[in-house]
Protein backbone atom coordinates (compact mmCIF):
# COMPACT_ATOMS: atom_id res chain seq x y z
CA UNK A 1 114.74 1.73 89.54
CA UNK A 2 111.80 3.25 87.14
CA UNK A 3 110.62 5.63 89.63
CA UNK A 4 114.30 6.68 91.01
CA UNK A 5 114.60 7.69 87.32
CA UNK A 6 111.65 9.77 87.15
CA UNK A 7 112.43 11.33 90.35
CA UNK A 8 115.89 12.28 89.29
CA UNK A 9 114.77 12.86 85.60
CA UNK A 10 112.33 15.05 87.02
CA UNK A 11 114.73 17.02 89.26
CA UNK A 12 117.16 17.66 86.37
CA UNK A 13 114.36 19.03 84.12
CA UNK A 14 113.25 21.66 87.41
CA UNK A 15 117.06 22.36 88.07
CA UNK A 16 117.16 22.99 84.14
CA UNK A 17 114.08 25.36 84.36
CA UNK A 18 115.42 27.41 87.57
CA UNK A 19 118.97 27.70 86.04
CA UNK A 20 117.10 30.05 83.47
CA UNK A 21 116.04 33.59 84.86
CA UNK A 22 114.19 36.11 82.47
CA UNK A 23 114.29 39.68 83.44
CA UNK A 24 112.32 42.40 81.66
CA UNK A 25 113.58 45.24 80.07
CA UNK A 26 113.81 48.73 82.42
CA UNK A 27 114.26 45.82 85.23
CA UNK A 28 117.80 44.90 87.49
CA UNK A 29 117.23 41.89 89.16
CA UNK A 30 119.41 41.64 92.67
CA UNK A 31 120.78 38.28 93.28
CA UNK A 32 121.69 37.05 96.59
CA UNK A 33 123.38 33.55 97.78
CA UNK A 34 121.99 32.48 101.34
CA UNK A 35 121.16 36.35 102.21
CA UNK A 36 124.07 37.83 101.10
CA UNK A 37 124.52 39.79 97.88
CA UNK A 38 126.10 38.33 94.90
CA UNK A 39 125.34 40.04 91.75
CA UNK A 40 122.94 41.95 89.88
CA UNK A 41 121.33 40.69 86.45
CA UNK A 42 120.58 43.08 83.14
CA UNK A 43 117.59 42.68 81.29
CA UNK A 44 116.97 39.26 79.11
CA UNK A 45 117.50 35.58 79.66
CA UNK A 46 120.35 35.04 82.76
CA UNK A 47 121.54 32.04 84.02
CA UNK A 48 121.93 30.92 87.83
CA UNK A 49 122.97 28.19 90.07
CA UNK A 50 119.84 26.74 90.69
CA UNK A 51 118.65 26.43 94.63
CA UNK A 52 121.13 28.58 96.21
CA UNK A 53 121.21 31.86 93.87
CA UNK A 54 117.90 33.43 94.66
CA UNK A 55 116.20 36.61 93.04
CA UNK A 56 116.06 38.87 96.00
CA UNK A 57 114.17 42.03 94.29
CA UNK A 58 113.48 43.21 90.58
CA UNK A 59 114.36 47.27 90.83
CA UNK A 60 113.01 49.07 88.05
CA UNK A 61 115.07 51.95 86.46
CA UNK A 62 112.05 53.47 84.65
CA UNK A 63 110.43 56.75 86.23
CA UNK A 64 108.23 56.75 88.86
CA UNK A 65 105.44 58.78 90.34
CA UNK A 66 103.34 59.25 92.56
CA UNK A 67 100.62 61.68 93.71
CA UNK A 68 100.48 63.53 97.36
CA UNK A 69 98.16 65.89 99.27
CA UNK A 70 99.04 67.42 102.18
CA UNK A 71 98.38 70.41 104.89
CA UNK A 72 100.93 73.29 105.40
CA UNK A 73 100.93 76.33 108.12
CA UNK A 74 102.19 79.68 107.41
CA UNK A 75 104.54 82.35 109.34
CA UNK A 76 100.93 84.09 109.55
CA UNK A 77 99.23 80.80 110.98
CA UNK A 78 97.14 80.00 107.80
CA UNK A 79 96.43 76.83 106.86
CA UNK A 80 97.80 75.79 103.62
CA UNK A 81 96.72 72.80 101.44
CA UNK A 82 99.08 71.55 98.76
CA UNK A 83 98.17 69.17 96.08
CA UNK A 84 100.98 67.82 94.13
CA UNK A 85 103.06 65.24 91.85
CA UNK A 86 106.46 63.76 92.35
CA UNK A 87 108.69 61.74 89.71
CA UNK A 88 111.72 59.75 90.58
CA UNK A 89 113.87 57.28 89.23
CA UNK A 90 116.67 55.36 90.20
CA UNK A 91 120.40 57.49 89.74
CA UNK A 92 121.95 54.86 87.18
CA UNK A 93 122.17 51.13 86.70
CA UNK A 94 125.62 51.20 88.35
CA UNK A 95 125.98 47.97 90.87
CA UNK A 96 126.83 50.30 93.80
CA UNK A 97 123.37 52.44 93.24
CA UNK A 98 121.45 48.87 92.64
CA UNK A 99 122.86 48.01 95.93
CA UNK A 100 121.31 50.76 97.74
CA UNK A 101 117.95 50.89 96.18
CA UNK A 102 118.01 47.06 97.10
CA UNK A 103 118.91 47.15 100.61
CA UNK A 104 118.51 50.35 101.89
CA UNK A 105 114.60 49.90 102.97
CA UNK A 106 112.87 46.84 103.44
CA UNK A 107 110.27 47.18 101.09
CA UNK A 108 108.45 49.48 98.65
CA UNK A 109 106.59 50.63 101.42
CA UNK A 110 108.84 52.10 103.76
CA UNK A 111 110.98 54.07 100.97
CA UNK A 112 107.49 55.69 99.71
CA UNK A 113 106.73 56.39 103.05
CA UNK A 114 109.90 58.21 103.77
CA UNK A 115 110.15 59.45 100.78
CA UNK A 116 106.71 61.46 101.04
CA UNK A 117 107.19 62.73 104.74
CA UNK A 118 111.03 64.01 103.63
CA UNK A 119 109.09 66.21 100.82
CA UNK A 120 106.15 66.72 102.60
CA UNK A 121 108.91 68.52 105.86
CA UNK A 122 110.62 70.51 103.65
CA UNK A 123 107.64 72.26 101.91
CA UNK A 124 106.40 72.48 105.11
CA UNK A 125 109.66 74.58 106.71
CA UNK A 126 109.72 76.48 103.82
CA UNK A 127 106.51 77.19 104.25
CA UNK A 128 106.31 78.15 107.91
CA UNK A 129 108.98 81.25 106.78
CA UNK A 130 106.75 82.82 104.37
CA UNK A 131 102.99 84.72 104.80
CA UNK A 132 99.57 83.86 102.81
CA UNK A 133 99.84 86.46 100.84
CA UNK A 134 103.48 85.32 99.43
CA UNK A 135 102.65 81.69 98.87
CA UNK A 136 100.61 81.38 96.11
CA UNK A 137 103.60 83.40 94.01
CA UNK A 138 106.18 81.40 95.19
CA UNK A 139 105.66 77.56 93.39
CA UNK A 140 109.04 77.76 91.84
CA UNK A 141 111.00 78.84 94.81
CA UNK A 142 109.20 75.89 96.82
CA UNK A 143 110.48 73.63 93.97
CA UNK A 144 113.87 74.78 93.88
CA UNK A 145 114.15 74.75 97.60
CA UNK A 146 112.57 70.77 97.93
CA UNK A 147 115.18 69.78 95.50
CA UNK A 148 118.42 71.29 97.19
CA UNK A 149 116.96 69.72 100.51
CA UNK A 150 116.26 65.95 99.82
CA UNK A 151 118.93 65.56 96.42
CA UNK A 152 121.80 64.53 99.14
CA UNK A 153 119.27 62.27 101.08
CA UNK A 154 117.73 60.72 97.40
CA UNK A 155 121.12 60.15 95.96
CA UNK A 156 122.27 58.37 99.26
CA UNK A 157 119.06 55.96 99.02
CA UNK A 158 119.54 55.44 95.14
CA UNK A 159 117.17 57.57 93.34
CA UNK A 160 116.94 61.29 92.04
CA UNK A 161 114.24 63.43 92.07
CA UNK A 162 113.38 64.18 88.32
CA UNK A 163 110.79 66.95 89.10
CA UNK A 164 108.38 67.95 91.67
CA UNK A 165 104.75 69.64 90.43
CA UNK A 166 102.83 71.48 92.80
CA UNK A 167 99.47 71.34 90.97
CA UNK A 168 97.05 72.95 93.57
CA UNK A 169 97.77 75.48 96.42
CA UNK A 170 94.45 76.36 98.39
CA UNK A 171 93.35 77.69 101.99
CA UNK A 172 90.53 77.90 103.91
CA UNK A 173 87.49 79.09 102.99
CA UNK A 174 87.33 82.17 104.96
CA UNK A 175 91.30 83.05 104.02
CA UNK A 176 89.82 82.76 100.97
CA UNK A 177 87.22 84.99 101.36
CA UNK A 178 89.36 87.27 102.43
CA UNK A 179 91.72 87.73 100.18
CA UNK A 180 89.24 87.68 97.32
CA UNK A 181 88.05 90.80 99.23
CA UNK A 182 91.46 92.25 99.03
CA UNK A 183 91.58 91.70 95.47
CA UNK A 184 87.99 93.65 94.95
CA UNK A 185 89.04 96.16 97.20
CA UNK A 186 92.18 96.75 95.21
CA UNK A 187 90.70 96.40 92.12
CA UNK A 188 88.09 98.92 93.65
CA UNK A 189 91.03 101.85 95.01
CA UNK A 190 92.93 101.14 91.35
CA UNK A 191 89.74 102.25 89.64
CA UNK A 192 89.21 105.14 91.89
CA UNK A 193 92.35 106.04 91.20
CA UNK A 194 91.52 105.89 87.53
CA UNK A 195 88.97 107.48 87.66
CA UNK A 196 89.89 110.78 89.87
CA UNK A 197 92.88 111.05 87.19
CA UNK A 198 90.62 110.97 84.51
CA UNK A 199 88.19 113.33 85.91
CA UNK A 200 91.31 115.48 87.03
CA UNK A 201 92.72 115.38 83.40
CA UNK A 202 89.03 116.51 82.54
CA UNK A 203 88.82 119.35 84.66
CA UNK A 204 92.63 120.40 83.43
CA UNK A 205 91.53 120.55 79.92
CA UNK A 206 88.31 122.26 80.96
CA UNK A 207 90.41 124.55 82.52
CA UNK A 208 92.63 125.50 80.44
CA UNK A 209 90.28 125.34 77.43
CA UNK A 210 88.27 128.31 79.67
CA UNK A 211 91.69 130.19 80.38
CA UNK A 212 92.11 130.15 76.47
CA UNK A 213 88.71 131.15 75.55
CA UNK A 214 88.94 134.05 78.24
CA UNK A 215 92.11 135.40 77.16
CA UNK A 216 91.18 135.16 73.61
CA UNK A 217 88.15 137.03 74.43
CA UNK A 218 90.44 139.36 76.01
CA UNK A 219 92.65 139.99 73.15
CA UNK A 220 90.06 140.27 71.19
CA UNK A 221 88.23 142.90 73.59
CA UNK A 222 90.87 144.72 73.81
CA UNK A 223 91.91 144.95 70.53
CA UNK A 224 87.91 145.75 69.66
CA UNK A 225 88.59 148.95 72.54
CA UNK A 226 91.95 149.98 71.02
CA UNK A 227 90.06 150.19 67.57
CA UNK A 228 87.19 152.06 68.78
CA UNK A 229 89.31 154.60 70.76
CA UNK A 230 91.16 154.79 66.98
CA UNK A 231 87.42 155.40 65.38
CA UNK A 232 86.85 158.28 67.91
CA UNK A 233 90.04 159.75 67.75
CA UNK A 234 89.53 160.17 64.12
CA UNK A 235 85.96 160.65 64.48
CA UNK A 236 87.59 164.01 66.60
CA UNK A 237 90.25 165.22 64.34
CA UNK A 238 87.27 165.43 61.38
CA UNK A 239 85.10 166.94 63.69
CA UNK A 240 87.70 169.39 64.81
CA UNK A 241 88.98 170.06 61.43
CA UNK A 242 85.27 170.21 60.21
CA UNK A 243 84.80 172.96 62.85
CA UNK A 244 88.10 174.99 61.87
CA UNK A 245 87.15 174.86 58.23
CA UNK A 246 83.36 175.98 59.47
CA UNK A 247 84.65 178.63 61.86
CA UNK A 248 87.30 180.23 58.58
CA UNK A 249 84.17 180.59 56.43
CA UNK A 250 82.04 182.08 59.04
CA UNK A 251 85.00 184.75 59.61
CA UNK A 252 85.27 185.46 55.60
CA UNK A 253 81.17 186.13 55.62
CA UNK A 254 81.43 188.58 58.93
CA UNK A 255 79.31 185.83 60.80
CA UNK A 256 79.24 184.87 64.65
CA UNK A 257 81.37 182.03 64.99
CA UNK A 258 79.33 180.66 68.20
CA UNK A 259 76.28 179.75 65.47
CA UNK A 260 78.88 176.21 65.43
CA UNK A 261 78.59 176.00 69.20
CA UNK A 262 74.54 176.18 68.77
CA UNK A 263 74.37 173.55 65.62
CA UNK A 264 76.84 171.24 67.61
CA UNK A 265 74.33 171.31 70.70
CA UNK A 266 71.44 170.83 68.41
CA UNK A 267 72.73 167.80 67.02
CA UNK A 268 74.20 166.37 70.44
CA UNK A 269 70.31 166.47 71.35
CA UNK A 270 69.05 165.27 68.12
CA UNK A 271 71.34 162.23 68.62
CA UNK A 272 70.03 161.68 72.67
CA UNK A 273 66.48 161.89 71.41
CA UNK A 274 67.37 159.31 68.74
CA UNK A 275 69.77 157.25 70.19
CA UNK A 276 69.40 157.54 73.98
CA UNK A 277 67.24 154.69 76.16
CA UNK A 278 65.63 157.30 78.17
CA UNK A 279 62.10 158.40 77.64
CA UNK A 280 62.23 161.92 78.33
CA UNK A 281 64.30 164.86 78.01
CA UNK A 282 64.10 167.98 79.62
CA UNK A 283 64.93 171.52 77.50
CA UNK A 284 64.51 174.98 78.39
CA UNK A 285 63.44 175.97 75.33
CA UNK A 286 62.10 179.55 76.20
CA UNK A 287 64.17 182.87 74.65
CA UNK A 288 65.87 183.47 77.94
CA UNK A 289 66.71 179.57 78.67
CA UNK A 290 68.41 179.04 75.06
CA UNK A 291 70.74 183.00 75.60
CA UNK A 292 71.49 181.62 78.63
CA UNK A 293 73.06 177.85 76.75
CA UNK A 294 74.06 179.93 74.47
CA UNK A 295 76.63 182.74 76.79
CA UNK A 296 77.60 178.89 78.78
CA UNK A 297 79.14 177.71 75.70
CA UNK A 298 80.75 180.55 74.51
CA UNK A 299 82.15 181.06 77.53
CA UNK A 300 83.08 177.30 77.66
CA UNK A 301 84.95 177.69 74.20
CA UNK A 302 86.60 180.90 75.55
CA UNK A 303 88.17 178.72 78.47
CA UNK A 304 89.62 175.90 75.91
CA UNK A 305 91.28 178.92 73.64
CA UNK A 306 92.88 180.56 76.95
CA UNK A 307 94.79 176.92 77.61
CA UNK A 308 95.53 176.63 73.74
């Protein structure tokens, strides 16, 4: 009778102990009875019926990540390496969502695993429609286009993609080789490009600096000519009204009016000797060579009164 006691005693404190079921907070705990689903249980102390109500899986609602590297091909065949992170959670803590996070794989496993692959294909297709050289711009658009892909297929499993990071895009070496070239070489032609329109900006100014200096020396040339012409020209109406003043008072004394002619040649030789670069000047200056000059000019002054 003692040990029946204990025995049943015994049982009734482990049925006591399994009718108790603590579940921790962010946690749903999936009941089932015999295989089948039952209930679900919230966070906290729950009671069951002990030995035939058993905890199938704990699904937690709190976010999830998880970290994935993988290889990509382009439209141009170049190989594309993606490093990136993924956070999910489960939709809602509605019984028809626990439901399908609880049953729809048959372990952790298997729902990472297709979880990964169904990211990992649809970076991959987008990727296979766009070149190298577009890539690298495009993180955003590969984000956006992952989540408008798998959101149907998430939701129908349970969960919902909270955000996708694509922390590291890379190629191969020698693609990147290559397009670090392209950048110098651009980089390169841009400042040639620079350059040449600097230089040609230079030259303009130069230019036109030397256009302004010439035709300021020009206006001021000419304007130098037009006052010299205005010296002479009044340099000749003294000289002529010198000579007609001259010419008047050799008249009044009865005197030869060609002794002007003769002082006007003596002073136009006065002013070579003086003034002229030469080194010699040749003069007839015998009796017969200075009548001669003399009958040439008066005959030259004769000529200019027959046109007056």
């Amino acid at each position: 009778m003692e040990i029946t006691t204990i025995v049943l005693t015994a049982l009734v404190i482990v049925g006591l102990f399994t009718c108790f079921v603590v579940v921790q907070q962010g946690t749903i705990a999936v009941i089932t009875i015999f295989g089948k689903y039952r209930r679900t249980m919230a966070p906290g102390l729950n009671l069951r019926i002990p030995f035939i109500e058993q905890v199938f899986r704990r699904i937690s609602s709190q976010n999830r990540s998880v970290e994935m590297e993988f290889q990509a091909v382009t439209n141009d065949q170049a190989n594309v390496y993606f490093k990136s992170m993924l956070l999910f959670s489960v939709i809602n803590e509605d019984e028809e969502t626990i439901k399908r996070v609880a049953f729809k794989f048959i372990d952790e496993k298997n729902l990472m695993q297709a979880l990964i692959r169904t990211i990992e294909g649809s970076i991959r297709s987008f990727v296979a429609t766009k070149k190298q050289a577009e890539v690298l711009s495009l993180r955003r658009e590969i984000v956006e286009h992952v989540k408008d892909q798998i959101d149907a297929a998430l939701e129908e499993w349970g969960y919902h993609l909270q955000d996708l990071q694509i922390n590291d895009i890379t190629f191969d070496e020698a693609i990147l080789k290559s397009m670090a070239q392209v950048v110098a070489s651009n980089n390169l032609k841009a400042a040639a490009e620079n350059e040449g329109q600097a230089l040609l900006i230079t030259k303009t100014k130069a230019a036109e600096a030397d256009g302004n200096a010439i035709k300021i020396a020009a206006n001021a040339e000419r304007e130098a000519a037009q006052m010299r012409g205005q010296g002479v020209a009044l340099f000749r109406e003294e000289v002529a009204r010198g000579m007609q003043n001259a010419a008047k008072e050799l008249q009044q004394a009865n005197l030869d009016t060609s002794v002007i002619m003769f002082s006007m040649w003596t002073e136009a030789i006065k002013n070579f000797a003086e003034y002229g670069k030469g080194n010699v000047i040749f003069l007839d200056g015998s009796p017969e060579g200075m009548e001669r000059t003399m009958k040439q000019m008066i005959a030259m002054n004769k000529i200019v009164d027959d046109k007056k």
